[in-house]
C-alpha atoms as a PDB file:
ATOM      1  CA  UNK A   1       4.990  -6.854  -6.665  1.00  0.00           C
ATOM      2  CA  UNK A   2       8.001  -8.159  -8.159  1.00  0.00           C
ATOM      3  CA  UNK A   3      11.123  -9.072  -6.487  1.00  0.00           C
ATOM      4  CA  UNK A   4      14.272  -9.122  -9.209  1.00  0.00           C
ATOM      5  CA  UNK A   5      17.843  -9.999  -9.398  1.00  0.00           C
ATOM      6  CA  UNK A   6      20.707  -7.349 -10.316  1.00  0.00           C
ATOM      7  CA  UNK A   7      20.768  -9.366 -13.612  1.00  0.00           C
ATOM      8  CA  UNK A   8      17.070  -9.444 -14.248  1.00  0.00           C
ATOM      9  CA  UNK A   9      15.870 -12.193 -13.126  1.00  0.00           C
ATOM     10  CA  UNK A  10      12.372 -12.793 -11.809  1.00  0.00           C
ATOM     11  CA  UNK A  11      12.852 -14.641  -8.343  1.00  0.00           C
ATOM     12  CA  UNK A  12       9.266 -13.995  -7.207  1.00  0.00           C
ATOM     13  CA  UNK A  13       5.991 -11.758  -8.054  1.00  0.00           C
ATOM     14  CA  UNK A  14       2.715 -11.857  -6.349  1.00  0.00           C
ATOM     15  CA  UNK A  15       0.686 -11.245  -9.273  1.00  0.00           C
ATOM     16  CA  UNK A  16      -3.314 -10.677  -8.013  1.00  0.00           C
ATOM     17  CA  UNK A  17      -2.940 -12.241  -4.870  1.00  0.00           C
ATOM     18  CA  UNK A  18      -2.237  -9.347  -3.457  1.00  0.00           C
ATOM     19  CA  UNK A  19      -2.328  -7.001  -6.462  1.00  0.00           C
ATOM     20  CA  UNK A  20       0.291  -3.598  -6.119  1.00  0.00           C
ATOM     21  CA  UNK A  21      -1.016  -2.319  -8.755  1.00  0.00           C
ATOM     22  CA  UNK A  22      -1.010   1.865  -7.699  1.00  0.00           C
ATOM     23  CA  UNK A  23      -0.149   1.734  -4.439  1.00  0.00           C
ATOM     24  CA  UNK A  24       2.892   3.400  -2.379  1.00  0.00           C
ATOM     25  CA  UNK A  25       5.645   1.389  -0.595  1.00  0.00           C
ATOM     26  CA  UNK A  26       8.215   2.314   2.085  1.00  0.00           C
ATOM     27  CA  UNK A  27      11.134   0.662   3.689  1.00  0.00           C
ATOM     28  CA  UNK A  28      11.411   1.092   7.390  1.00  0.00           C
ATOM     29  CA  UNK A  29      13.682  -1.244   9.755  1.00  0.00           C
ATOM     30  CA  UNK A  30      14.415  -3.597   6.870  1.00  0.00           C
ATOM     31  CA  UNK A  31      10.989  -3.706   6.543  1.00  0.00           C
ATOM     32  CA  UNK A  32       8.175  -2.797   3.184  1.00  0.00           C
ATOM     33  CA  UNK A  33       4.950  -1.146   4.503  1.00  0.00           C
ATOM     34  CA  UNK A  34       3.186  -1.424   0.706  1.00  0.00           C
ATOM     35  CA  UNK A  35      -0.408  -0.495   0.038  1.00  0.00           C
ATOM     36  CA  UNK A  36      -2.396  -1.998  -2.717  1.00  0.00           C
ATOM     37  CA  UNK A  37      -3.812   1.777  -3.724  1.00  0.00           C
ATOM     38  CA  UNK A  38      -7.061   0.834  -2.670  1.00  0.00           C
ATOM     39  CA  UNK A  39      -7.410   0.202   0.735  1.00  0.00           C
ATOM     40  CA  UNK A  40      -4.964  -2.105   2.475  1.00  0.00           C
ATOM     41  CA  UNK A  41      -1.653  -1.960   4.171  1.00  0.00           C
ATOM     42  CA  UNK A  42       0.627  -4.726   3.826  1.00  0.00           C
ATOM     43  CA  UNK A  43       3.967  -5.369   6.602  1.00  0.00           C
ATOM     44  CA  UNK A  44       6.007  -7.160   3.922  1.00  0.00           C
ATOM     45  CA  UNK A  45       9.431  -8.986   5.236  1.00  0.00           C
ATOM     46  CA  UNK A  46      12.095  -8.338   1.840  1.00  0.00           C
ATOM     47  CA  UNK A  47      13.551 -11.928   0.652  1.00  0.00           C
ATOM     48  CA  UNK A  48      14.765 -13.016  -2.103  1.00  0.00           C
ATOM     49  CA  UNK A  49      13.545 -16.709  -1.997  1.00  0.00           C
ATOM     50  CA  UNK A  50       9.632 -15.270  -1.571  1.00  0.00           C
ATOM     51  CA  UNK A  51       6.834 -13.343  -0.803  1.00  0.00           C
ATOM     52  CA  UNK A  52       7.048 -12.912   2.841  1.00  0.00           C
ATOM     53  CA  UNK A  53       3.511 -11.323   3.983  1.00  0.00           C
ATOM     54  CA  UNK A  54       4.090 -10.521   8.255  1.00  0.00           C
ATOM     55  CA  UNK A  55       0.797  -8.732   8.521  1.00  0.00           C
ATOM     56  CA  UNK A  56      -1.981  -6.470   6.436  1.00  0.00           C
ATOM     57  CA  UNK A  57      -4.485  -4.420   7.596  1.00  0.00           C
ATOM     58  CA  UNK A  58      -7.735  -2.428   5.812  1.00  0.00           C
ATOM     59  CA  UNK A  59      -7.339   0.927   6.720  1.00  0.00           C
ATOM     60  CA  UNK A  60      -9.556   2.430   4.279  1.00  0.00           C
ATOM     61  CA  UNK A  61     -12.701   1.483   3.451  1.00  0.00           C
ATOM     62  CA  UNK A  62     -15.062   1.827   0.518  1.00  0.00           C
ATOM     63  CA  UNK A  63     -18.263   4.117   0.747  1.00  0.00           C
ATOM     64  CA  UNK A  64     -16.767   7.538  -0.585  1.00  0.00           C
ATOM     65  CA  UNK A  65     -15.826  11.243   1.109  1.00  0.00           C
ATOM     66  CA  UNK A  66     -19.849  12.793   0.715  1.00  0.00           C
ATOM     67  CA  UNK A  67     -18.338  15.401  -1.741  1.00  0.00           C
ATOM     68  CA  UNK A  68     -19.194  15.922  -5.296  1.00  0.00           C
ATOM     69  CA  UNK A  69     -15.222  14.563  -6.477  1.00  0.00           C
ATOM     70  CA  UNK A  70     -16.631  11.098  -4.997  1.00  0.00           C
ATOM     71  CA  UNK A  71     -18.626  10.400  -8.591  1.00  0.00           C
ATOM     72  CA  UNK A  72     -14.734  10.889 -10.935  1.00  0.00           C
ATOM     73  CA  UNK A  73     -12.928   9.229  -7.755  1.00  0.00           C
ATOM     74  CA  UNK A  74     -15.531   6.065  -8.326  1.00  0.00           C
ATOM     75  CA  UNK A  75     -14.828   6.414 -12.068  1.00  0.00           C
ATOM     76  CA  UNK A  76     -11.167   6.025 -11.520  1.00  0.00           C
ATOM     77  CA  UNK A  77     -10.615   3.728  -9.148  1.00  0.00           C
ATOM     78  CA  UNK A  78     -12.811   3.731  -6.342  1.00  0.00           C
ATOM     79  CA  UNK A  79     -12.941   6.585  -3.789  1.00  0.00           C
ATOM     80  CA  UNK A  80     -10.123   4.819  -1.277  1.00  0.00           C
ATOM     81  CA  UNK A  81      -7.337   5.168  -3.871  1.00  0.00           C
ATOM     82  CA  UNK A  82      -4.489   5.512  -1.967  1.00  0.00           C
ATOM     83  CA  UNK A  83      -1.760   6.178  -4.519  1.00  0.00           C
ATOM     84  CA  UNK A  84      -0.101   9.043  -2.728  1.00  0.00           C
ATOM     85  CA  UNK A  85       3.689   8.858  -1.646  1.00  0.00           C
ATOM     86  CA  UNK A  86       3.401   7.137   1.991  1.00  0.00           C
ATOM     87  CA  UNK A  87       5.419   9.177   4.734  1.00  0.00           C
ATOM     88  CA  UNK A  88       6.652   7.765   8.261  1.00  0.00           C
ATOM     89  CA  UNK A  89       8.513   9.300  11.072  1.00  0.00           C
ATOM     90  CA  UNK A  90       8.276   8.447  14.779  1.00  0.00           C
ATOM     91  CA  UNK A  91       6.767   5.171  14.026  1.00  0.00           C
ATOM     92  CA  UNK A  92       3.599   6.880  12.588  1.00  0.00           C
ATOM     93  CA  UNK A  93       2.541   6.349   9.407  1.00  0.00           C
ATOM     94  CA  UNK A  94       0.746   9.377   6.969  1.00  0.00           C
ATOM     95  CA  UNK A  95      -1.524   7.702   4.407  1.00  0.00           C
ATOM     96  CA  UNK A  96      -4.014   8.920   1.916  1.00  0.00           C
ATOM     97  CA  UNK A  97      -6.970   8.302  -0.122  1.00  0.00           C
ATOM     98  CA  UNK A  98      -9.046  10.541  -2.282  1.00  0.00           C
ATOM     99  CA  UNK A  99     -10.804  12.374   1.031  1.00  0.00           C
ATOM    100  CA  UNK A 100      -8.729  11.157   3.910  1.00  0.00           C
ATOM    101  CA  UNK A 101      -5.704  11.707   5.748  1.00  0.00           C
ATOM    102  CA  UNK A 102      -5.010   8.990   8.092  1.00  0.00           C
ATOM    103  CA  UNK A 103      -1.599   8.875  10.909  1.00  0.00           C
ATOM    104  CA  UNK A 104      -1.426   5.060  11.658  1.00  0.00           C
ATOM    105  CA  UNK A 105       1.090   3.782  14.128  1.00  0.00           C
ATOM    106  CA  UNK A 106       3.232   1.460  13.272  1.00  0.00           C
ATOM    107  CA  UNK A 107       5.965   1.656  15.875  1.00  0.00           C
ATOM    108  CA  UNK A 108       7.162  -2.235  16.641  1.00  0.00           C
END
């Protein structure tokens, strides 16, 4: 994750530590819910002057769906790839991996 100014300019990144590297973001009540497209969520305060990390949580976890896409989804990326567009309404949160559909709430 990179934060950038109109201009350009590189203000901040996070680099590995946590690594967005396919995951989905969303801003909700001036806030980022970002996922890491494998299997955490992040609460993510936006600013400027750094990385503000509130919260994260590991919704999905490793081990596969039992079907025969698990062996390509392992080949890939792992089978809780989670690089789907993330949806919220009502303070509920839709998020998916290569098996799952999860509803999370999220409501403050």
């Amino acid at each position: 994750m990179v934060c950038m100014s109109m201009d350009g300019q590189i203000k901040w990144k996070t680099g590995r530590s946590p690594l967005f590297d396919k995951g989905g973001s969303i801003l909700a009540d001036g806030l980022l819910l970002s996922t890491d497209g494998s299997s955490k969520l992040y609460l993510i305060e936006p600013d400027p002057s750094a990385f503000r990390l509130i919260a994260s949580a590991e919704l999905l976890k490793e081990g596969g769906t039992g079907s025969s896409n698990d062996s390509v989804a392992l080949q890939v990326g792992g089978a809780t790839q989670n690089w789907a567009a993330l949806a919220l309404a009502d303070g509920k949160l839709l998020i998916r991996d290569q098996g799952r559909l999860m509803c999370v709430k999220v409501a403050r």
